[in-house]
ModelCIF file with pLDDT and N, C-alpha, C, O atoms, coordinates in Angstrom:
data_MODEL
#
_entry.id   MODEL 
#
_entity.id                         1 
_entity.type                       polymer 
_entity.pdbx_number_of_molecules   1 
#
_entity_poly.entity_id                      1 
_entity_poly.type                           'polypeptide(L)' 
_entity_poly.nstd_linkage                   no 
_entity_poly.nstd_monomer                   no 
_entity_poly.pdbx_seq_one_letter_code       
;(UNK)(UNK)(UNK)(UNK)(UNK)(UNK)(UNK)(UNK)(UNK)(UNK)(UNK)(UNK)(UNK)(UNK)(UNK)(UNK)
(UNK)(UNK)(UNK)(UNK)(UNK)(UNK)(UNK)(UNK)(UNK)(UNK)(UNK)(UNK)(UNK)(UNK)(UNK)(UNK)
(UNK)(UNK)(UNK)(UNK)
;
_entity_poly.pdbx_seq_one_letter_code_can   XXXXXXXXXXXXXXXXXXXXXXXXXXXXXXXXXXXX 
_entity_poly.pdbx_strand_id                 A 
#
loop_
_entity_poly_seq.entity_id 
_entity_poly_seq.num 
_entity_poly_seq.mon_id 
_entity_poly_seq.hetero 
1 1  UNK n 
1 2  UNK n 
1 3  UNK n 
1 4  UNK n 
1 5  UNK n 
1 6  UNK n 
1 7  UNK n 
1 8  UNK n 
1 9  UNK n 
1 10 UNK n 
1 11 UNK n 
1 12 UNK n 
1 13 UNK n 
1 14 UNK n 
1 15 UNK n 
1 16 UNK n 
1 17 UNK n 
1 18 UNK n 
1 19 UNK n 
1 20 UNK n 
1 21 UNK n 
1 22 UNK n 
1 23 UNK n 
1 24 UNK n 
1 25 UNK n 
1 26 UNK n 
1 27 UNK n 
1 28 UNK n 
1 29 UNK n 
1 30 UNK n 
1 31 UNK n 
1 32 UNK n 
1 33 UNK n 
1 34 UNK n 
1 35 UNK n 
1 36 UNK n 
#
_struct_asym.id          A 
_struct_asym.entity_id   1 
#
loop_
_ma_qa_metric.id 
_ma_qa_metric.mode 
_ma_qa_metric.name 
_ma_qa_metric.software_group_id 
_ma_qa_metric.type 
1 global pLDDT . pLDDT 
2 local  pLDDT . pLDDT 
#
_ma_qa_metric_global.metric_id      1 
_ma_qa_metric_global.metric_value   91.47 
_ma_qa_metric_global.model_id       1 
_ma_qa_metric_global.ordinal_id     1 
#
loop_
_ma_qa_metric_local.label_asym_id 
_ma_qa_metric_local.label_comp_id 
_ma_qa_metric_local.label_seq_id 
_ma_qa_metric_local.metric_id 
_ma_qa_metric_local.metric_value 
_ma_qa_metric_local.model_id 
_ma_qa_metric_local.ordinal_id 
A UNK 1  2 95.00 1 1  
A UNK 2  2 95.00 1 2  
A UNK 3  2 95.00 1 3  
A UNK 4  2 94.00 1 4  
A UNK 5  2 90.00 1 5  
A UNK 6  2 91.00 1 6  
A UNK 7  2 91.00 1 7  
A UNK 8  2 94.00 1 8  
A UNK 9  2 96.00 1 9  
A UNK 10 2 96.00 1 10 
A UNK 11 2 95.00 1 11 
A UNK 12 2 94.00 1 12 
A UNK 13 2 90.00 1 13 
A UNK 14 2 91.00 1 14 
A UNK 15 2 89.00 1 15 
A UNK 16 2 91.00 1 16 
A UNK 17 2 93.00 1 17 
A UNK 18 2 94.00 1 18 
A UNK 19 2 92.00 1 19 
A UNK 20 2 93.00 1 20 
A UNK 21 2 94.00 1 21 
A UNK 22 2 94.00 1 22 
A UNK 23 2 92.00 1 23 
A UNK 24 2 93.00 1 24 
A UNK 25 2 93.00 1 25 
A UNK 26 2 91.00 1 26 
A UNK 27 2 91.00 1 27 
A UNK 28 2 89.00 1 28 
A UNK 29 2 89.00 1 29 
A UNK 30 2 93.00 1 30 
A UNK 31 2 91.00 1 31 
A UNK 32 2 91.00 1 32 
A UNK 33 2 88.00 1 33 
A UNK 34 2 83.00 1 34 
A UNK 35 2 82.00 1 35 
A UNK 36 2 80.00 1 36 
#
loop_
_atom_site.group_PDB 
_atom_site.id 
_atom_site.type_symbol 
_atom_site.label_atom_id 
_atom_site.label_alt_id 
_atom_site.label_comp_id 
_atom_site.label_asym_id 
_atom_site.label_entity_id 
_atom_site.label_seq_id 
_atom_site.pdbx_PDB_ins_code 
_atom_site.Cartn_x 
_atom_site.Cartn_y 
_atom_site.Cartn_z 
_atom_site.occupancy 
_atom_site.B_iso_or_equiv 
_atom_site.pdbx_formal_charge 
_atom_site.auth_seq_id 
_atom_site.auth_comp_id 
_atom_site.auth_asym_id 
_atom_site.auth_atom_id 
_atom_site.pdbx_PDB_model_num 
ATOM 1   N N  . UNK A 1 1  ? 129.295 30.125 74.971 1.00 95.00 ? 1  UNK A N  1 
ATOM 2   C CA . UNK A 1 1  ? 129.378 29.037 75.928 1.00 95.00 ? 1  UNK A CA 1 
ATOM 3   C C  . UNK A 1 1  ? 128.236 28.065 75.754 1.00 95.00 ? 1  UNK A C  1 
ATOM 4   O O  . UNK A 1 1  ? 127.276 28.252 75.007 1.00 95.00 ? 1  UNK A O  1 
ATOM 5   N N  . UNK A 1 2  ? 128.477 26.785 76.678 1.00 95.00 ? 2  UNK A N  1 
ATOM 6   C CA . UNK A 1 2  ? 127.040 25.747 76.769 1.00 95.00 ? 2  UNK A CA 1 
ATOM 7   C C  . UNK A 1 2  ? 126.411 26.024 77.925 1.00 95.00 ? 2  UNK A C  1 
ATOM 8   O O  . UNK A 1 2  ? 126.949 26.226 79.014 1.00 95.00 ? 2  UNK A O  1 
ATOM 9   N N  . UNK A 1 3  ? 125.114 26.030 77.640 1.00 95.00 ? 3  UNK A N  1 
ATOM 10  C CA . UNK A 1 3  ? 123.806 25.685 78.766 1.00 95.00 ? 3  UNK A CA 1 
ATOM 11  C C  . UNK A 1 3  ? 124.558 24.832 79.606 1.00 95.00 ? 3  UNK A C  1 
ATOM 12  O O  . UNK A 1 3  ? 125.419 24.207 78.987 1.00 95.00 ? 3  UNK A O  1 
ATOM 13  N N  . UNK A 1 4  ? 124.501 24.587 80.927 1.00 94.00 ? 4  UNK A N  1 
ATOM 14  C CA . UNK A 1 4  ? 124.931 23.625 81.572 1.00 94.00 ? 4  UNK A CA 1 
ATOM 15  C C  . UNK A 1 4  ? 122.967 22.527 81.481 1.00 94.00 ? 4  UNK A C  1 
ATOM 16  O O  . UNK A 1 4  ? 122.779 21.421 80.974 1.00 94.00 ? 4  UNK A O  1 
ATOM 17  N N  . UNK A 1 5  ? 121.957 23.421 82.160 1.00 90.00 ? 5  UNK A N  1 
ATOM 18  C CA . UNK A 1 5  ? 121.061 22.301 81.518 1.00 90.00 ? 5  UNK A CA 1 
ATOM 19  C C  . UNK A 1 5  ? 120.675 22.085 80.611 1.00 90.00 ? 5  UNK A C  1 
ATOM 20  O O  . UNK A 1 5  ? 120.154 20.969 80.617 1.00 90.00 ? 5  UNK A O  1 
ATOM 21  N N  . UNK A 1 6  ? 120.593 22.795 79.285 1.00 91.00 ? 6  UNK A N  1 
ATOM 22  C CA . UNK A 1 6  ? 119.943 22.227 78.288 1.00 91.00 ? 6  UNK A CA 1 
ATOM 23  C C  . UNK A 1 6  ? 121.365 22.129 77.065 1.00 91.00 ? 6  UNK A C  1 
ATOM 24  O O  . UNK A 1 6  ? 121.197 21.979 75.855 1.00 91.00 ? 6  UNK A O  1 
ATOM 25  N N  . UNK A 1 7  ? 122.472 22.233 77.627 1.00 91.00 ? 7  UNK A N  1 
ATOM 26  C CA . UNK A 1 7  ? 123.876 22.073 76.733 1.00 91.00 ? 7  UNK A CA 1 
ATOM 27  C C  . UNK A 1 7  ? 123.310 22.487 74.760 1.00 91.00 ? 7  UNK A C  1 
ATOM 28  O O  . UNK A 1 7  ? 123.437 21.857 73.710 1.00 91.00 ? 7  UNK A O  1 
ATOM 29  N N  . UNK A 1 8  ? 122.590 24.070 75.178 1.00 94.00 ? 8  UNK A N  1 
ATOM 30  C CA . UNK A 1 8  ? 122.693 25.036 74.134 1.00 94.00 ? 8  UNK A CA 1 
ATOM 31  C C  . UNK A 1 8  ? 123.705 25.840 73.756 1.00 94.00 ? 8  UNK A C  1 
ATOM 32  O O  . UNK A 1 8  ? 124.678 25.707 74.498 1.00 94.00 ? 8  UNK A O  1 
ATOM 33  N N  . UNK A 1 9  ? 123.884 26.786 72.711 1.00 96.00 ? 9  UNK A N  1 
ATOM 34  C CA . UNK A 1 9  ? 125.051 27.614 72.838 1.00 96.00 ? 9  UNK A CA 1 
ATOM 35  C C  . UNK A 1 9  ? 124.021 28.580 73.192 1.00 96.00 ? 9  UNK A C  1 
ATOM 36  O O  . UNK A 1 9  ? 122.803 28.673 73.036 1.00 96.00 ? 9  UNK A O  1 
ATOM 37  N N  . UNK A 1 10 ? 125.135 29.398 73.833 1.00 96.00 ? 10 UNK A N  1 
ATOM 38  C CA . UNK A 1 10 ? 124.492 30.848 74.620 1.00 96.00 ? 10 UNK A CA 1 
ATOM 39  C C  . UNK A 1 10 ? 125.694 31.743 74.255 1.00 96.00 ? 10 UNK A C  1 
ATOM 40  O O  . UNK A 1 10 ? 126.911 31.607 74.379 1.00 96.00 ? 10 UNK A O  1 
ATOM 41  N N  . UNK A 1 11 ? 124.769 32.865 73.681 1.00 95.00 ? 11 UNK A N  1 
ATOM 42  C CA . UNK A 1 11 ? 126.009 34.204 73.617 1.00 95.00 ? 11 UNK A CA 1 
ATOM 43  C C  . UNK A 1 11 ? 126.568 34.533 75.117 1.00 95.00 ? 11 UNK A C  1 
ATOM 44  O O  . UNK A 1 11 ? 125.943 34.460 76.176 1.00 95.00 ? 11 UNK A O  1 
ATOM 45  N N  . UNK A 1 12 ? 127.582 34.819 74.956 1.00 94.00 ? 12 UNK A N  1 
ATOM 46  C CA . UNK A 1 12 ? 128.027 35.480 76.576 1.00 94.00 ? 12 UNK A CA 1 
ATOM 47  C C  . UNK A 1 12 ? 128.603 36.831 76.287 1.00 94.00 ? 12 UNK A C  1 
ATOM 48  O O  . UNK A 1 12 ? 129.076 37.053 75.173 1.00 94.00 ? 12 UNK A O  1 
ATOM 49  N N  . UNK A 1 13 ? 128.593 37.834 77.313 1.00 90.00 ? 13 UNK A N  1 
ATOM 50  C CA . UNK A 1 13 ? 129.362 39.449 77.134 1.00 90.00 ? 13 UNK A CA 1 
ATOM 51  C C  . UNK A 1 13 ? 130.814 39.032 77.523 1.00 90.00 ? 13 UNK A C  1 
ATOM 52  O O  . UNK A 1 13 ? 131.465 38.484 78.412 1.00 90.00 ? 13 UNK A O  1 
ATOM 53  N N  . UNK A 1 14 ? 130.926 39.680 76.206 1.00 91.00 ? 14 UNK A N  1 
ATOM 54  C CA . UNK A 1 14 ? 132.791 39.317 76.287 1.00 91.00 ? 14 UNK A CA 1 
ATOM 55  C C  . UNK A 1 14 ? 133.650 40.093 77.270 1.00 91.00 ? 14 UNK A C  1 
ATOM 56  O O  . UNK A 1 14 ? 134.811 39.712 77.417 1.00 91.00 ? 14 UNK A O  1 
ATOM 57  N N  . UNK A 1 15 ? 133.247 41.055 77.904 1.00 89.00 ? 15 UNK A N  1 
ATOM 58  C CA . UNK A 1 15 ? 133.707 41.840 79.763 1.00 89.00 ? 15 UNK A CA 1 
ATOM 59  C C  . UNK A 1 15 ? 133.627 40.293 80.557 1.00 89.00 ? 15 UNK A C  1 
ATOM 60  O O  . UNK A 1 15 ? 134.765 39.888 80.790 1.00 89.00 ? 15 UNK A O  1 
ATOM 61  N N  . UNK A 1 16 ? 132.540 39.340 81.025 1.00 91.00 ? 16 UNK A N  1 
ATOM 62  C CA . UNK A 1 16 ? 132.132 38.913 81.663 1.00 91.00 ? 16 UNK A CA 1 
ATOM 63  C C  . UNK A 1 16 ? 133.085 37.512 81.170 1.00 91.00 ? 16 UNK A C  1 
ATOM 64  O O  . UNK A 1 16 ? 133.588 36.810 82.047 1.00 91.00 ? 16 UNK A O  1 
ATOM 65  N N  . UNK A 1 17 ? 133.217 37.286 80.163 1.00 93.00 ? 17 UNK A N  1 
ATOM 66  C CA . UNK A 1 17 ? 133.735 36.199 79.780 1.00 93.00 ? 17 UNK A CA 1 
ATOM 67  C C  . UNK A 1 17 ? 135.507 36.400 79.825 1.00 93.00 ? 17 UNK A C  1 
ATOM 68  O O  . UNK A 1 17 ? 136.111 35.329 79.874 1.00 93.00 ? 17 UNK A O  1 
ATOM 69  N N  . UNK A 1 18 ? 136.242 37.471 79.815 1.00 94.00 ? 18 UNK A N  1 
ATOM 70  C CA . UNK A 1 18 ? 137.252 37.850 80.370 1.00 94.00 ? 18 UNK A CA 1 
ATOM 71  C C  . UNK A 1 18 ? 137.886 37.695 81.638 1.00 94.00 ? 18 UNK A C  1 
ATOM 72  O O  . UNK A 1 18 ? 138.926 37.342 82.194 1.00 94.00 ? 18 UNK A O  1 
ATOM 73  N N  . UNK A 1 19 ? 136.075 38.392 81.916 1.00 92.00 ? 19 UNK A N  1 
ATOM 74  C CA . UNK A 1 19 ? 137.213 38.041 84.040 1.00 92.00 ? 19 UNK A CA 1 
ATOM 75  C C  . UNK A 1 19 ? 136.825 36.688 84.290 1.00 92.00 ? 19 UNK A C  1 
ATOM 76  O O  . UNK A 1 19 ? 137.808 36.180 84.829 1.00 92.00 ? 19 UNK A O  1 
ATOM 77  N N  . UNK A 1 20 ? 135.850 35.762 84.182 1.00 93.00 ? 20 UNK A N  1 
ATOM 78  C CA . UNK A 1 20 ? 135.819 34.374 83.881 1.00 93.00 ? 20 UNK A CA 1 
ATOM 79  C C  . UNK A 1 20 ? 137.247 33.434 83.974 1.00 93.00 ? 20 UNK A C  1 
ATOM 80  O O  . UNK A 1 20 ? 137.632 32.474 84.641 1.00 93.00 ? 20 UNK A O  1 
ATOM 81  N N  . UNK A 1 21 ? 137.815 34.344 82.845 1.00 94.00 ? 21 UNK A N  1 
ATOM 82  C CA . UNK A 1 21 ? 138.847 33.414 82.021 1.00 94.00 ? 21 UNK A CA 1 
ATOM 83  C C  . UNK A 1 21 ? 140.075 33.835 82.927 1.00 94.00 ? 21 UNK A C  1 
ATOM 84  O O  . UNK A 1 21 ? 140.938 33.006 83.221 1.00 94.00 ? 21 UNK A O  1 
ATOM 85  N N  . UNK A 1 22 ? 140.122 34.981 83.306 1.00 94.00 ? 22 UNK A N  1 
ATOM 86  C CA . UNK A 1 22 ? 141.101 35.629 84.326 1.00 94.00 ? 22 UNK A CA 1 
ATOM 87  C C  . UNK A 1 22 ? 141.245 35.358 85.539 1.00 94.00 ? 22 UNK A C  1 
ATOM 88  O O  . UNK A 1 22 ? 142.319 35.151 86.103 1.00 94.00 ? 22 UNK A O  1 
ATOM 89  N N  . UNK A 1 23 ? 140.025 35.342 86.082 1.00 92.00 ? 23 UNK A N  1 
ATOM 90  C CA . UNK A 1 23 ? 139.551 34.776 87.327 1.00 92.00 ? 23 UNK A CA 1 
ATOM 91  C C  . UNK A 1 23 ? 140.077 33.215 88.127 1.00 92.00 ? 23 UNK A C  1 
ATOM 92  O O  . UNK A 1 23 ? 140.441 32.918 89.265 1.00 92.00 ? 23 UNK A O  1 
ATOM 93  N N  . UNK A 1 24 ? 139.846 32.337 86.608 1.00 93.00 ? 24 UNK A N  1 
ATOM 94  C CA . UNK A 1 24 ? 140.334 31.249 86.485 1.00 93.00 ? 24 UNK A CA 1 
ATOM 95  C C  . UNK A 1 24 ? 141.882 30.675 86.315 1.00 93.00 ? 24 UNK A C  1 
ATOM 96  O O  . UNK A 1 24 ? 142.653 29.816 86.742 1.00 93.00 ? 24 UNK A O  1 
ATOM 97  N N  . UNK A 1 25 ? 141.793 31.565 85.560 1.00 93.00 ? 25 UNK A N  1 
ATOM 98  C CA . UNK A 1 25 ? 143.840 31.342 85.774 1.00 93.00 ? 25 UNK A CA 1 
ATOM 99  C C  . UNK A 1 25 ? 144.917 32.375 86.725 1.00 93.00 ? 25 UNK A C  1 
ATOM 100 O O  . UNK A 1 25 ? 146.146 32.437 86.700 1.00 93.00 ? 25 UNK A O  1 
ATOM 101 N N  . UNK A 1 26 ? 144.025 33.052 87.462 1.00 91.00 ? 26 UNK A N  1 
ATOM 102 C CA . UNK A 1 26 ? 144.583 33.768 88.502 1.00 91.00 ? 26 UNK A CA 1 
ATOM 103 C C  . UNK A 1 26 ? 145.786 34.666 87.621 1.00 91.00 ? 26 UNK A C  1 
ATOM 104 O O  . UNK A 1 26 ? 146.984 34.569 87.886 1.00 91.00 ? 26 UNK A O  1 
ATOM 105 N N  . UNK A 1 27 ? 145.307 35.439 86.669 1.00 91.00 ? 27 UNK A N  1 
ATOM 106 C CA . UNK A 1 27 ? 145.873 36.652 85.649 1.00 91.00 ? 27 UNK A CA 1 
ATOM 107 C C  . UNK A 1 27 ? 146.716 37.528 86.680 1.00 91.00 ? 27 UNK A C  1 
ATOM 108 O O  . UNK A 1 27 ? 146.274 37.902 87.766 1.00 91.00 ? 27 UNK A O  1 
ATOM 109 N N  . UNK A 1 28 ? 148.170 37.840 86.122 1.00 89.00 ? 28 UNK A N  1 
ATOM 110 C CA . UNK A 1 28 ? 148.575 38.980 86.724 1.00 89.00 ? 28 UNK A CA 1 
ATOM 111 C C  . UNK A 1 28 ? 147.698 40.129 86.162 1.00 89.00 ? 28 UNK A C  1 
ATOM 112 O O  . UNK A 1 28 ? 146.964 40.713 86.960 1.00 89.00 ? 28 UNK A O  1 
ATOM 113 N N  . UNK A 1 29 ? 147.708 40.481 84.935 1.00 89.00 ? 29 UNK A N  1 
ATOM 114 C CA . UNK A 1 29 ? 146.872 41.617 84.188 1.00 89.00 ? 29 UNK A CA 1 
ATOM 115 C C  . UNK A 1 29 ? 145.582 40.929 83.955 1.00 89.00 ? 29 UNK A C  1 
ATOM 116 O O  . UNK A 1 29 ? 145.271 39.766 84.215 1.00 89.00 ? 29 UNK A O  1 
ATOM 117 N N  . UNK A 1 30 ? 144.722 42.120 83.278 1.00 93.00 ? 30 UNK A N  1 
ATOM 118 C CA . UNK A 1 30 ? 143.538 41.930 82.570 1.00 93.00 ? 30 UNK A CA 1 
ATOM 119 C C  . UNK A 1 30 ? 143.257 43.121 82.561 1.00 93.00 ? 30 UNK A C  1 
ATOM 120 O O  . UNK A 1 30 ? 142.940 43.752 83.569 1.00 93.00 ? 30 UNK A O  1 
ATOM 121 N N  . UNK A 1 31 ? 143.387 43.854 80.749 1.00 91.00 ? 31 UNK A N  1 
ATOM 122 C CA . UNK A 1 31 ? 143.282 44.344 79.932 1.00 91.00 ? 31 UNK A CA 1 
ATOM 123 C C  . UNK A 1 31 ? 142.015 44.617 79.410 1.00 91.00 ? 31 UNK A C  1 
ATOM 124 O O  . UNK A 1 31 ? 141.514 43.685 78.781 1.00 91.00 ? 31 UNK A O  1 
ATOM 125 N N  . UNK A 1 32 ? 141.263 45.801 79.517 1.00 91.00 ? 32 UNK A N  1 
ATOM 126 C CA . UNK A 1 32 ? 139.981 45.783 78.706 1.00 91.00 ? 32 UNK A CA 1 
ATOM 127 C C  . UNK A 1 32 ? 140.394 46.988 77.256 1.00 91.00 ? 32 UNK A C  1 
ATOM 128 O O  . UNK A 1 32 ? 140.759 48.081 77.689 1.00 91.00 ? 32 UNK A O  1 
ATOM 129 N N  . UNK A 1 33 ? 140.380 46.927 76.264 1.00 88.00 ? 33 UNK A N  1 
ATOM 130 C CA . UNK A 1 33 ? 140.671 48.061 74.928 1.00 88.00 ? 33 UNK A CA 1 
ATOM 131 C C  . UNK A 1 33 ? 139.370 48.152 74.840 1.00 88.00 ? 33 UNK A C  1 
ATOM 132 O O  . UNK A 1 33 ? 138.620 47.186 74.700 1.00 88.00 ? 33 UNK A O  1 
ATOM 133 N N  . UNK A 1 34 ? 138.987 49.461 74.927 1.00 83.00 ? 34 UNK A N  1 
ATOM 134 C CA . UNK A 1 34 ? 137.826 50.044 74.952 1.00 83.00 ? 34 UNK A CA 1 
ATOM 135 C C  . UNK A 1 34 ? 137.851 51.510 74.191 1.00 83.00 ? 34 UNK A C  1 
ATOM 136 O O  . UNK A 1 34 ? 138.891 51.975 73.724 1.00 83.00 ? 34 UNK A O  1 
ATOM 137 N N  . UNK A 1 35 ? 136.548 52.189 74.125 1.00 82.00 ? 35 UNK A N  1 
ATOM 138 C CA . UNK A 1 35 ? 136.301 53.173 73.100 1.00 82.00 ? 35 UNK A CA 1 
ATOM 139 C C  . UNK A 1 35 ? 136.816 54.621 73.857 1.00 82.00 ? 35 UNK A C  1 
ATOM 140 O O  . UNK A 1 35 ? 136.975 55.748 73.388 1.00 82.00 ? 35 UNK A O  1 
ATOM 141 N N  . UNK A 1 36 ? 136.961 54.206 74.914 1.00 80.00 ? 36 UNK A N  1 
ATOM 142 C CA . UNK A 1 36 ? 137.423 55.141 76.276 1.00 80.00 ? 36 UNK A CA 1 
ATOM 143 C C  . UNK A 1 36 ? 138.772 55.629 76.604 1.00 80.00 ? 36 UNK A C  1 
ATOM 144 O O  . UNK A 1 36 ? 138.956 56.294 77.624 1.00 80.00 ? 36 UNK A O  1 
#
């Protein structure tokens, strides 16, 4: 993603960037494939 103040790239945790994205489009599912 971008810094909102200094409009850097920033790594983000891809868990966190999921429900983000889920969150945002109001997801029926959301799926994590994990080692578990």
């Amino acid at each position: 993603g971008m810094g909102i103040e200094d409009d850097h790239d920033y790594n983000i945790n891809a868990d966190d960037c999921a429900c983000a994205i889920a969150t945002s489009l109001h997801a029926e599912k959301l799926v994590f494939l994990t080692d578990i």
